[in-house]
PDB file of N, CA and C in Angstrom:
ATOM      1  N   UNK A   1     -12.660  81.616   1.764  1.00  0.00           N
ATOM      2  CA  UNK A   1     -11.885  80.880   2.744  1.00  0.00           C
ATOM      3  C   UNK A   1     -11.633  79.441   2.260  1.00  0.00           C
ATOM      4  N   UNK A   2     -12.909  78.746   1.633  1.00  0.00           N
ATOM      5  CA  UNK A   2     -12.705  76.987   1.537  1.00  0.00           C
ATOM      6  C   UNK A   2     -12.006  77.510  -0.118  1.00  0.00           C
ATOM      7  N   UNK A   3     -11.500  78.020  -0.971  1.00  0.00           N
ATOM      8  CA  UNK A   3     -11.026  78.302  -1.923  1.00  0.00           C
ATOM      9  C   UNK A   3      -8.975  78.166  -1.387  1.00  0.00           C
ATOM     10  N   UNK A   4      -9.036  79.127  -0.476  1.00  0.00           N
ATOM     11  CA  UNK A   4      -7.625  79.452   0.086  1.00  0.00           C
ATOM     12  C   UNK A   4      -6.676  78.060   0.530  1.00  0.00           C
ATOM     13  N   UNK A   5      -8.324  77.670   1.140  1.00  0.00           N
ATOM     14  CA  UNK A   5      -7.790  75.984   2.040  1.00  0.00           C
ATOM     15  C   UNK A   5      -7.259  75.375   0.537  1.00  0.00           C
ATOM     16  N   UNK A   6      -8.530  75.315  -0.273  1.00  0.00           N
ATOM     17  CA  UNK A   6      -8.146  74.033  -1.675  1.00  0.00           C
ATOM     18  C   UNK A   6      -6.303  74.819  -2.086  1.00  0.00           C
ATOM     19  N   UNK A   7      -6.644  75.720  -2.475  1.00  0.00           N
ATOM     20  CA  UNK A   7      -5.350  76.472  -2.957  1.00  0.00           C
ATOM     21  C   UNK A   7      -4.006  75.771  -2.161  1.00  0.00           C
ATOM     22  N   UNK A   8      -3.549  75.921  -0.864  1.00  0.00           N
ATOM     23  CA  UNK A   8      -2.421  75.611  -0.050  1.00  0.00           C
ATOM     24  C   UNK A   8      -2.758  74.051   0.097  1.00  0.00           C
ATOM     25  N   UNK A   9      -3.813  73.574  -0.015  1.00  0.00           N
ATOM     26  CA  UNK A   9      -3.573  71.664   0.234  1.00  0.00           C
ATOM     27  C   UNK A   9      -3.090  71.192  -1.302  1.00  0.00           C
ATOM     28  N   UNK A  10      -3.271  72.300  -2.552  1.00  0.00           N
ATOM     29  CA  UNK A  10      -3.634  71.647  -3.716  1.00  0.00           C
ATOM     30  C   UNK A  10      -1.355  72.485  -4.204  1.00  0.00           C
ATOM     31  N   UNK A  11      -1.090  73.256  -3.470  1.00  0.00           N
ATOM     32  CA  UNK A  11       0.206  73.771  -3.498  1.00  0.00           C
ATOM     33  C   UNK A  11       1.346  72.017  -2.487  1.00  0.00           C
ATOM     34  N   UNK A  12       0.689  72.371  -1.332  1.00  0.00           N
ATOM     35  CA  UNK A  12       1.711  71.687  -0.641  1.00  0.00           C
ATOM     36  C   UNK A  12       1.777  70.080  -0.879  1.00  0.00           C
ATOM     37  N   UNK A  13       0.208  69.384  -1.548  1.00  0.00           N
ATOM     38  CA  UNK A  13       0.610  68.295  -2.311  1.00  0.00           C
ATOM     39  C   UNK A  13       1.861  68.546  -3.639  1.00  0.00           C
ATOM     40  N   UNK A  14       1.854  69.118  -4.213  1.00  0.00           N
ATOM     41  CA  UNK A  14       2.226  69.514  -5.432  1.00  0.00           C
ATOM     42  C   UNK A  14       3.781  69.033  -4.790  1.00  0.00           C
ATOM     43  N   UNK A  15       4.047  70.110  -3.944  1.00  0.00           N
ATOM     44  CA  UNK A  15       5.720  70.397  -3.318  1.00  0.00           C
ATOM     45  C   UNK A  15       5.881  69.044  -2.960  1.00  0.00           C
ATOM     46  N   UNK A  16       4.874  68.251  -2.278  1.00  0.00           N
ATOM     47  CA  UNK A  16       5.504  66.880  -1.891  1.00  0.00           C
ATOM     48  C   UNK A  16       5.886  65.998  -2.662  1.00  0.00           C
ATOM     49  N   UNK A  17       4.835  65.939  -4.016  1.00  0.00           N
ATOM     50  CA  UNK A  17       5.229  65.192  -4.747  1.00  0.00           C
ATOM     51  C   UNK A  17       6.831  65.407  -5.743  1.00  0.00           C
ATOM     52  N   UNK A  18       6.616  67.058  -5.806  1.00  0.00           N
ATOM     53  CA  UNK A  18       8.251  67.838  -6.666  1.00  0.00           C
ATOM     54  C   UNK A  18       9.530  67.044  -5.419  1.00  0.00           C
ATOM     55  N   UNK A  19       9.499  67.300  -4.449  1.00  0.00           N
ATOM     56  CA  UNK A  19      10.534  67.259  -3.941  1.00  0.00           C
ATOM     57  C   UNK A  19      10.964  65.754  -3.557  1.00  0.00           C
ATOM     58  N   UNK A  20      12.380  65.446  -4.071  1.00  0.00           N
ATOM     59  CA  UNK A  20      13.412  64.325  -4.555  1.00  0.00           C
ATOM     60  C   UNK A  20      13.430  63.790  -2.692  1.00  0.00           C
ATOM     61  N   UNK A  21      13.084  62.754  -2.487  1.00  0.00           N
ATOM     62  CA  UNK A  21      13.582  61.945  -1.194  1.00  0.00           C
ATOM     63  C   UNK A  21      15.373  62.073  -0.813  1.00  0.00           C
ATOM     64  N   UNK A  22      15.156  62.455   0.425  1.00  0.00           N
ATOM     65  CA  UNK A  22      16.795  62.450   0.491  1.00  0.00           C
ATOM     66  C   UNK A  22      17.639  61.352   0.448  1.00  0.00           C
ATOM     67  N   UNK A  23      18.256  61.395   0.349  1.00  0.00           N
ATOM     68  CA  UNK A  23      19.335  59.952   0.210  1.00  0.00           C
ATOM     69  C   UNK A  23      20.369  60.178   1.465  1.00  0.00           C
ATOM     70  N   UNK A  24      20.790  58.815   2.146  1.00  0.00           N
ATOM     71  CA  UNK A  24      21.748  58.989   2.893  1.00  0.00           C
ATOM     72  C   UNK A  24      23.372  59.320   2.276  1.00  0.00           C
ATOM     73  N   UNK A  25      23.666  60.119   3.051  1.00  0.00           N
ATOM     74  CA  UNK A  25      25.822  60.110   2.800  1.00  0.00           C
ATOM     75  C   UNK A  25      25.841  59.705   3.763  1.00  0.00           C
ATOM     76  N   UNK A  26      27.220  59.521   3.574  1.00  0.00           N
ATOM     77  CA  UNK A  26      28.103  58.644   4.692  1.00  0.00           C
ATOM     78  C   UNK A  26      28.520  59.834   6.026  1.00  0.00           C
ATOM     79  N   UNK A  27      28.362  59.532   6.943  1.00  0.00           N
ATOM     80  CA  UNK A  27      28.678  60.396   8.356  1.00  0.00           C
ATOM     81  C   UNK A  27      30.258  60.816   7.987  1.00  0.00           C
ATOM     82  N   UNK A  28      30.771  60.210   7.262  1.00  0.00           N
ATOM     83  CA  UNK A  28      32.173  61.165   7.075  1.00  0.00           C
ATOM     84  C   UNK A  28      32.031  62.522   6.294  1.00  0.00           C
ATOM     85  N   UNK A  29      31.098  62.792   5.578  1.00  0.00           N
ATOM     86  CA  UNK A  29      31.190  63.682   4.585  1.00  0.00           C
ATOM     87  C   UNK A  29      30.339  64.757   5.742  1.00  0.00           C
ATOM     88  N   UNK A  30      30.027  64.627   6.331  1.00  0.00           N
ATOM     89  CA  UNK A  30      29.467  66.041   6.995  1.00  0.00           C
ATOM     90  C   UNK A  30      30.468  67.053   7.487  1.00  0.00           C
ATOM     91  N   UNK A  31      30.669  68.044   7.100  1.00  0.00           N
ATOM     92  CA  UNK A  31      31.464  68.848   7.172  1.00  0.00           C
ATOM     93  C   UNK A  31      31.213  70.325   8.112  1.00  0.00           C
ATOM     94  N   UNK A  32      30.055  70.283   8.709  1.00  0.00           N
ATOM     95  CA  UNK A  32      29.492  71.394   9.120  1.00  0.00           C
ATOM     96  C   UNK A  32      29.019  71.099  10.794  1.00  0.00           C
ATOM     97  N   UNK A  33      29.577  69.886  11.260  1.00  0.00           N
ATOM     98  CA  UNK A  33      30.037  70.243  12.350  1.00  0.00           C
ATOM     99  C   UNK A  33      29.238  68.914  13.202  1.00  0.00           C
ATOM    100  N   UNK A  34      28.688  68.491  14.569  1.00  0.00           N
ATOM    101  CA  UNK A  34      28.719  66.848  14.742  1.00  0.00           C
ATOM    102  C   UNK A  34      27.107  66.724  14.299  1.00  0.00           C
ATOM    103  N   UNK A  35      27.371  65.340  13.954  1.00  0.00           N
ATOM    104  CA  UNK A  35      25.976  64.144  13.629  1.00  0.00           C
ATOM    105  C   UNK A  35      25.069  64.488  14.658  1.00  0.00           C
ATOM    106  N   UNK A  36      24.121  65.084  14.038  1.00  0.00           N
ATOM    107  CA  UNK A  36      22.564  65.045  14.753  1.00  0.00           C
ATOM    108  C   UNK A  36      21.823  63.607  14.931  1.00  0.00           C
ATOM    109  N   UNK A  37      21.286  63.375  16.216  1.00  0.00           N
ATOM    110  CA  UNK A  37      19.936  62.125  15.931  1.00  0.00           C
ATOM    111  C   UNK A  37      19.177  62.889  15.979  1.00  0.00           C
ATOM    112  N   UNK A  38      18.327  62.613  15.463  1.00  0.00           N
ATOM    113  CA  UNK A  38      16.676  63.728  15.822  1.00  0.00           C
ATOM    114  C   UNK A  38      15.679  62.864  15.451  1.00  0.00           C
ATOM    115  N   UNK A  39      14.643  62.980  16.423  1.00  0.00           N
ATOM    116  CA  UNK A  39      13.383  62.365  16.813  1.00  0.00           C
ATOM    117  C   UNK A  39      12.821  61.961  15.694  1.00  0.00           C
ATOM    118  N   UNK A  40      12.847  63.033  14.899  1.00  0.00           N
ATOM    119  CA  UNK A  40      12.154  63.401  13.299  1.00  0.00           C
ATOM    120  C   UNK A  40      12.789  63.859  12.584  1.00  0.00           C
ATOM    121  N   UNK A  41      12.628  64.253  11.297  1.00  0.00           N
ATOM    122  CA  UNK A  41      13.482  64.870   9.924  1.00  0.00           C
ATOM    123  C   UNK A  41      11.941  64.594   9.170  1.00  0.00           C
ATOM    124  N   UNK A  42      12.141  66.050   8.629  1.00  0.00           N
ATOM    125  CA  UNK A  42      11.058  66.503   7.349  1.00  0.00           C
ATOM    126  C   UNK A  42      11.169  67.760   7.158  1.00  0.00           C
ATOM    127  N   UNK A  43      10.200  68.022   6.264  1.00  0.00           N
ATOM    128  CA  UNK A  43      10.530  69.105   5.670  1.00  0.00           C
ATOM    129  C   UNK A  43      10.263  70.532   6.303  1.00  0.00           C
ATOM    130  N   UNK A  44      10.859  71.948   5.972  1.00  0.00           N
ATOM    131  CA  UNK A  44      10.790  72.947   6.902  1.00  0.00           C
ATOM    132  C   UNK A  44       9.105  73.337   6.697  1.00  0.00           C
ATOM    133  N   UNK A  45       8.187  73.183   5.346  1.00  0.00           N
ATOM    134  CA  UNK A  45       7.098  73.217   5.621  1.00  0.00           C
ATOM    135  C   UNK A  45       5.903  72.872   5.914  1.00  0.00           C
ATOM    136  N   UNK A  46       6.452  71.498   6.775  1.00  0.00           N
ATOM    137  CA  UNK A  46       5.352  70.868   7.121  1.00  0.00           C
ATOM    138  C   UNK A  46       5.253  71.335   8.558  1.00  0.00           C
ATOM    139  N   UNK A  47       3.495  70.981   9.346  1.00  0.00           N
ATOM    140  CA  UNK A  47       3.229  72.135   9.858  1.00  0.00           C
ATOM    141  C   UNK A  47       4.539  71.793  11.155  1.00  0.00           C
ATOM    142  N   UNK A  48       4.443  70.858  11.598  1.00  0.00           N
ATOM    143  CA  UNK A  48       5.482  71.037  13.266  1.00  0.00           C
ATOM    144  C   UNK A  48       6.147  71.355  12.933  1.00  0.00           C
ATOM    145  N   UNK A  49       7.259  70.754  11.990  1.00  0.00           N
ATOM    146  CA  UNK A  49       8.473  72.015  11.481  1.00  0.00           C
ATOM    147  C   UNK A  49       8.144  73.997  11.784  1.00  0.00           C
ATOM    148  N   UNK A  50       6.822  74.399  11.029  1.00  0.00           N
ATOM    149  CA  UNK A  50       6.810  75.721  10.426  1.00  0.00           C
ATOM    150  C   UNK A  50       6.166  76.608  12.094  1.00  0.00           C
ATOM    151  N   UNK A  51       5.764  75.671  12.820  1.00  0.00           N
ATOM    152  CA  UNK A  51       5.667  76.417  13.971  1.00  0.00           C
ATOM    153  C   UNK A  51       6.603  76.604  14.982  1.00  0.00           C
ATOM    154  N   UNK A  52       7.788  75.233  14.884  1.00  0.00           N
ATOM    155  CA  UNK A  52       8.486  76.032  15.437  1.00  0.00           C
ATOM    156  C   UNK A  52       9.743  77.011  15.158  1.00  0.00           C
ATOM    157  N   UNK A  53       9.450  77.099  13.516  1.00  0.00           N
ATOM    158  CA  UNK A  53      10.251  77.937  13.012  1.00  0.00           C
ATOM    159  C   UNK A  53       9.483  79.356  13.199  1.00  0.00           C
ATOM    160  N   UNK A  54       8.583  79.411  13.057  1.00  0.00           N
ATOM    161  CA  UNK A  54       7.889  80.922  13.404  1.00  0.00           C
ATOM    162  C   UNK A  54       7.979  81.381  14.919  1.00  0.00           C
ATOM    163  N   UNK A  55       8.024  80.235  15.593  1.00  0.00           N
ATOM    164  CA  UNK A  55       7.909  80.692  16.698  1.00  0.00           C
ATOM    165  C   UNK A  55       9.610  81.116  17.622  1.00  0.00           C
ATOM    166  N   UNK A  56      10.755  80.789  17.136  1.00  0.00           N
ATOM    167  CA  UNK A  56      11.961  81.223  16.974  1.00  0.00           C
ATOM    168  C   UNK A  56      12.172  82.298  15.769  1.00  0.00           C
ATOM    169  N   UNK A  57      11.063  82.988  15.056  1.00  0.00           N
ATOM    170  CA  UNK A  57      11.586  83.501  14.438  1.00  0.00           C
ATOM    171  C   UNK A  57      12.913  83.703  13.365  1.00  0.00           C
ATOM    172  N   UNK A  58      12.659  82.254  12.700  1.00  0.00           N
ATOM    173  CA  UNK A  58      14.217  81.800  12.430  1.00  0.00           C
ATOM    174  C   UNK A  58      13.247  82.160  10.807  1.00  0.00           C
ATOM    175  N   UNK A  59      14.007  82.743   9.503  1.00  0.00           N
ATOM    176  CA  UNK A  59      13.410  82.980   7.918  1.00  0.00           C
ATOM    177  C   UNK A  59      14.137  82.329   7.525  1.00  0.00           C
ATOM    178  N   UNK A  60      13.599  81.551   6.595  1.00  0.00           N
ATOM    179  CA  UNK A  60      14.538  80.360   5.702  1.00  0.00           C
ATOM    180  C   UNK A  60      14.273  80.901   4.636  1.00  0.00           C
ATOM    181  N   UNK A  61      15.387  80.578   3.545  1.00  0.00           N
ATOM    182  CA  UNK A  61      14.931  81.218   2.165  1.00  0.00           C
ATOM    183  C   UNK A  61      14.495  79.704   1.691  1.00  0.00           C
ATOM    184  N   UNK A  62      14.167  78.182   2.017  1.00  0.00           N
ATOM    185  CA  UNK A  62      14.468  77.307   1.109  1.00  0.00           C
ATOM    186  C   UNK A  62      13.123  76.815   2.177  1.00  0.00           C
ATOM    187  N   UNK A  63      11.962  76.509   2.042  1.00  0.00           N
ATOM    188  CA  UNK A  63      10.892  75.948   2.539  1.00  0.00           C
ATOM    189  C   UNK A  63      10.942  74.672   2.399  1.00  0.00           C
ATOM    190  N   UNK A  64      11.610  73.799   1.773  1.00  0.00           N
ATOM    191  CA  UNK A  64      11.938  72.465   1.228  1.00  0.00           C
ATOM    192  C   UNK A  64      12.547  71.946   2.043  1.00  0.00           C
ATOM    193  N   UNK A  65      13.607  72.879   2.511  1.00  0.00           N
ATOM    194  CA  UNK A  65      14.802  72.544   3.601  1.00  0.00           C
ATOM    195  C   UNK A  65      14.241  71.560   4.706  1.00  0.00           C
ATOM    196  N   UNK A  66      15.103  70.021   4.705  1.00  0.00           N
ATOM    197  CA  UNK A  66      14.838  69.259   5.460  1.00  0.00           C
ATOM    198  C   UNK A  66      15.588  69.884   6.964  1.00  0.00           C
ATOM    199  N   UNK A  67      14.503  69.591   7.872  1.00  0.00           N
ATOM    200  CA  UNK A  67      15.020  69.868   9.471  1.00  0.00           C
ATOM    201  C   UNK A  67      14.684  68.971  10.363  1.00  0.00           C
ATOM    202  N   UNK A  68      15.483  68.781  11.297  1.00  0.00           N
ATOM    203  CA  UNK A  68      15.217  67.605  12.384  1.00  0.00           C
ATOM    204  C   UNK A  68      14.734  68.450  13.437  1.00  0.00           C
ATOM    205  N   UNK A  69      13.866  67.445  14.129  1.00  0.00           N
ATOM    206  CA  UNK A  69      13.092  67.512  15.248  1.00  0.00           C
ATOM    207  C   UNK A  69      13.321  67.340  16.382  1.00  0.00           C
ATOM    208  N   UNK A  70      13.750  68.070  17.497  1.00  0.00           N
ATOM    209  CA  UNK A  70      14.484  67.151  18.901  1.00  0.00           C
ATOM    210  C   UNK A  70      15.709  66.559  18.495  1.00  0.00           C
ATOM    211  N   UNK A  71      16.881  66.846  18.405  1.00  0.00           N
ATOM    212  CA  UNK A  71      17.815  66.678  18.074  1.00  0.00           C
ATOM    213  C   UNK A  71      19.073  66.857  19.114  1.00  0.00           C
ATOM    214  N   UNK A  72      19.888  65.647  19.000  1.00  0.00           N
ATOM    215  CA  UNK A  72      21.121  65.978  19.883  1.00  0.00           C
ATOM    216  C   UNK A  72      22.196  65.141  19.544  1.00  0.00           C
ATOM    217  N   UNK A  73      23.358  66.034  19.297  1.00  0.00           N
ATOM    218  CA  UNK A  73      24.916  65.648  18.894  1.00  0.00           C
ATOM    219  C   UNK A  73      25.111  64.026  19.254  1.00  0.00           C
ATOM    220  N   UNK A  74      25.589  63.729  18.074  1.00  0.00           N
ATOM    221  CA  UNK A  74      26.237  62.225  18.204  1.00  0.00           C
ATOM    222  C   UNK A  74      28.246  62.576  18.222  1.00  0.00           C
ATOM    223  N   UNK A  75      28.817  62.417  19.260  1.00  0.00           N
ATOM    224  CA  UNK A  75      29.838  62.960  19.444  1.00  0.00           C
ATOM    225  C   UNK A  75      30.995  62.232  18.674  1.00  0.00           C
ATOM    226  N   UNK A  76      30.350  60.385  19.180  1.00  0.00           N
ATOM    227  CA  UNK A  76      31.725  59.615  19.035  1.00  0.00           C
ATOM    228  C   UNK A  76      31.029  58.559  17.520  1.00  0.00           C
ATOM    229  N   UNK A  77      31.492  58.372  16.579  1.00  0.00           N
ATOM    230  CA  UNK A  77      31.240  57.414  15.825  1.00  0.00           C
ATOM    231  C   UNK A  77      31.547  56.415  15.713  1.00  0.00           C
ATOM    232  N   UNK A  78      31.050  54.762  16.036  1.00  0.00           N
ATOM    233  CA  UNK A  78      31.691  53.795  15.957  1.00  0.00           C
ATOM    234  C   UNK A  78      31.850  53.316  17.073  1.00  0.00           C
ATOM    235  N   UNK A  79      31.375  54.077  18.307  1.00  0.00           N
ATOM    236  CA  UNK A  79      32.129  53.528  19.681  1.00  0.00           C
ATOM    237  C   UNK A  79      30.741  53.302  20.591  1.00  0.00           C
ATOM    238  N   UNK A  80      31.053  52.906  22.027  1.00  0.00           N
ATOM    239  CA  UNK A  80      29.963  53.106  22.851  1.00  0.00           C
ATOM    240  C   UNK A  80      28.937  54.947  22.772  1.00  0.00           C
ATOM    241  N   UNK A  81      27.942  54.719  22.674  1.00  0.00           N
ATOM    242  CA  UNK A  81      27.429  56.093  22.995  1.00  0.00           C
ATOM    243  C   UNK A  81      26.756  56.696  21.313  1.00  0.00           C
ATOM    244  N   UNK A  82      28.033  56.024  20.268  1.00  0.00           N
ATOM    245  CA  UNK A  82      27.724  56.560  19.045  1.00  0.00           C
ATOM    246  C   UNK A  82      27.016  56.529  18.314  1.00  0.00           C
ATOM    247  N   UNK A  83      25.482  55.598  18.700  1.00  0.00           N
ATOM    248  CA  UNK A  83      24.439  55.198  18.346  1.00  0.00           C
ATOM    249  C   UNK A  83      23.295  56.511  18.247  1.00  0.00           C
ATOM    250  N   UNK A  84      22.121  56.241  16.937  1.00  0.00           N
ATOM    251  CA  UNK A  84      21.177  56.901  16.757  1.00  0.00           C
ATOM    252  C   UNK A  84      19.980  55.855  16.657  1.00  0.00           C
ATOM    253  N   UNK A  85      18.963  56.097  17.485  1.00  0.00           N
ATOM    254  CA  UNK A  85      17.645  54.618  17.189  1.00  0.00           C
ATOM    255  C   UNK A  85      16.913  55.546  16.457  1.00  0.00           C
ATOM    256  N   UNK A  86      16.868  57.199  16.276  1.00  0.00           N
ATOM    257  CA  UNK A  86      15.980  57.447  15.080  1.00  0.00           C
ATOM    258  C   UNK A  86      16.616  58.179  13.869  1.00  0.00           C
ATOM    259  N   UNK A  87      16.794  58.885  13.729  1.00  0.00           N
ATOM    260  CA  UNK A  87      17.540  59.458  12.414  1.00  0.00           C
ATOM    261  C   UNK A  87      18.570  60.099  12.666  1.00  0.00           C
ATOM    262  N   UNK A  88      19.323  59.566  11.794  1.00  0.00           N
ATOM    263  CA  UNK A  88      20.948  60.414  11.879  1.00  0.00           C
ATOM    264  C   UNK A  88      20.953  61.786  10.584  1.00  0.00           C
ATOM    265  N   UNK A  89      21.590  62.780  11.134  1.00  0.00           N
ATOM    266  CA  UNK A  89      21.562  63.782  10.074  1.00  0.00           C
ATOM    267  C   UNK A  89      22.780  64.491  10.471  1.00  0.00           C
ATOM    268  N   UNK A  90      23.235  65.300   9.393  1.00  0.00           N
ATOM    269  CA  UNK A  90      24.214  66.135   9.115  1.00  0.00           C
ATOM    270  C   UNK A  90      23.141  67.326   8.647  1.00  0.00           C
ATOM    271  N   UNK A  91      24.077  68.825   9.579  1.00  0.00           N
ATOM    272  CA  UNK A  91      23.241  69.659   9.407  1.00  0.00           C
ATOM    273  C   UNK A  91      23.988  71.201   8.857  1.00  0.00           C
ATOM    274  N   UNK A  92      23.519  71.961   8.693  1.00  0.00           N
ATOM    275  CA  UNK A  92      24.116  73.102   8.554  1.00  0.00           C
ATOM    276  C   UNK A  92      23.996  73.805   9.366  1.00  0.00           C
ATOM    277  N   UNK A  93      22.865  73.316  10.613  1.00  0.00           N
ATOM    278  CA  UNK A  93      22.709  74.762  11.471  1.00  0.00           C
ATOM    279  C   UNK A  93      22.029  73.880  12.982  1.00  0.00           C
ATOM    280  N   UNK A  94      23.011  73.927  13.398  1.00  0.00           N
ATOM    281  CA  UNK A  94      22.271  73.156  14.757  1.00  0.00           C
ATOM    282  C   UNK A  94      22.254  74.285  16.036  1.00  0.00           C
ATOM    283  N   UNK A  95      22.110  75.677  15.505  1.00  0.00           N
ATOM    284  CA  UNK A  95      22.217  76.479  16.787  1.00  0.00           C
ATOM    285  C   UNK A  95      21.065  77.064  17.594  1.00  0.00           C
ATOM    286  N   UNK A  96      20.021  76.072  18.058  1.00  0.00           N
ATOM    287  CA  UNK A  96      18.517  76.199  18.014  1.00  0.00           C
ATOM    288  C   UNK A  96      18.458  75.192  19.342  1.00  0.00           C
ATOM    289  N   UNK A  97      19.274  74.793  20.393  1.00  0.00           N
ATOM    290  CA  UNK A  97      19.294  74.185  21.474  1.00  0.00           C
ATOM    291  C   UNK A  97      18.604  72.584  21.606  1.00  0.00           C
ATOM    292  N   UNK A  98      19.017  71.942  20.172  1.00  0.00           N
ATOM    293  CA  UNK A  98      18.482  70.902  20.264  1.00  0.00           C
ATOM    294  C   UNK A  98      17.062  70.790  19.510  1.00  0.00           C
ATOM    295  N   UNK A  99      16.192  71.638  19.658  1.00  0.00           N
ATOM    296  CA  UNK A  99      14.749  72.000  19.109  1.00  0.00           C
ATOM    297  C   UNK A  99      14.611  71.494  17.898  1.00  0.00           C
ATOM    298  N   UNK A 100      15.464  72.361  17.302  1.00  0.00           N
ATOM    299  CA  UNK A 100      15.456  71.985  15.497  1.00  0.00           C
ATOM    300  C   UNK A 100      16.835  72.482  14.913  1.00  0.00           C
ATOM    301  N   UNK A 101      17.049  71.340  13.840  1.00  0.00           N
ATOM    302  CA  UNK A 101      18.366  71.648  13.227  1.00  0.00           C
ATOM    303  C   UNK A 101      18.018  71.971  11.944  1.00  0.00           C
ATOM    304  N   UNK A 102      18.503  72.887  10.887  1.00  0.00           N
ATOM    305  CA  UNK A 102      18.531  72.937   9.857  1.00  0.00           C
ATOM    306  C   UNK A 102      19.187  72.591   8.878  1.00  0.00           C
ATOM    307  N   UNK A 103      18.793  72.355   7.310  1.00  0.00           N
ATOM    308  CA  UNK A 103      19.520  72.007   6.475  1.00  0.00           C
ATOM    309  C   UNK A 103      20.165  71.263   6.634  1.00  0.00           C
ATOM    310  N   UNK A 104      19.410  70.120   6.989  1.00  0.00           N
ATOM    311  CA  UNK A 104      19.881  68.659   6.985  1.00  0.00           C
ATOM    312  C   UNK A 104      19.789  67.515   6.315  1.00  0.00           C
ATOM    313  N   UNK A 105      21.072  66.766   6.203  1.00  0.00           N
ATOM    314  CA  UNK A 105      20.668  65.992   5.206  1.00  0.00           C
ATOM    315  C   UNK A 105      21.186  63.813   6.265  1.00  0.00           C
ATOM    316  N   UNK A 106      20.239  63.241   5.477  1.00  0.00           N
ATOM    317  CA  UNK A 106      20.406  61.883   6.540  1.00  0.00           C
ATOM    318  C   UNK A 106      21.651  61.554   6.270  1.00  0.00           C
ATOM    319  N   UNK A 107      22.606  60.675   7.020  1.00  0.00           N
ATOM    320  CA  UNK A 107      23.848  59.848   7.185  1.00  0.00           C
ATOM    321  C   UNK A 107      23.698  58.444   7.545  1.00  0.00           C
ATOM    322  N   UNK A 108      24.276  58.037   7.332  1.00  0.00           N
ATOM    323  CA  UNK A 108      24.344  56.511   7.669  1.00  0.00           C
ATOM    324  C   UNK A 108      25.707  56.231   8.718  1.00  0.00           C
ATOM    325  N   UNK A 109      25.378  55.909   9.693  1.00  0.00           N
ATOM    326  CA  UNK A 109      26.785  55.886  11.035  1.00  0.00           C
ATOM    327  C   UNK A 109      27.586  54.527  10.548  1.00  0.00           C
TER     328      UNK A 109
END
């Protein structure tokens, strides 16, 4: 058992350190449909991410895949309302009622 633990702490350091920090694009280039804010953004296997992906039963092929946390549409850009106070993201998959968005990447409004 304390072998399994070293194994997955001595894996998921590894992945943290492999995997490249995202960089912001510009909120114009999102192409996949409106600007997420979300509470949080990290990765799909860290643990709050992976529970509530198990627990929607949602299979990702990409465990890396950044996802936001509590998330909800930024409609208007630039105007009253169009504000994010925690992270702005562009996503590929926001069809999860706000909960969690997938395959997201940060924007700058």
């Amino acid at each position: 058992m304390q072998f399994k633990l070293v194994f997955v702490s001595a894996a998921l350091a590894t992945l943290a350190v492999a995997t490249p920090a995202p960089r912001n694009e510009p909120a114009s280039s999102c192409t996949t449909g409106a600007i997420q804010c979300c509470n949080t953004v990290e990765s799909a296997s860290s643990a709050s991410a992976a529970t509530i992906i198990n627990s929607l039963g949602i299979v990702l092929q990409d465990v890396n895949a950044l996802v936001g946390l509590t998330c909800s549409p930024i409609t208007v850009i630039g105007a009253s309302g169009g504000s994010c106070s925690a992270q702005a993201v562009c996503c590929d998959d926001n069809s999860h009622g706000g909960l969690i968005s997938i395959g997201c990447v940060p924007v700058s409004l």
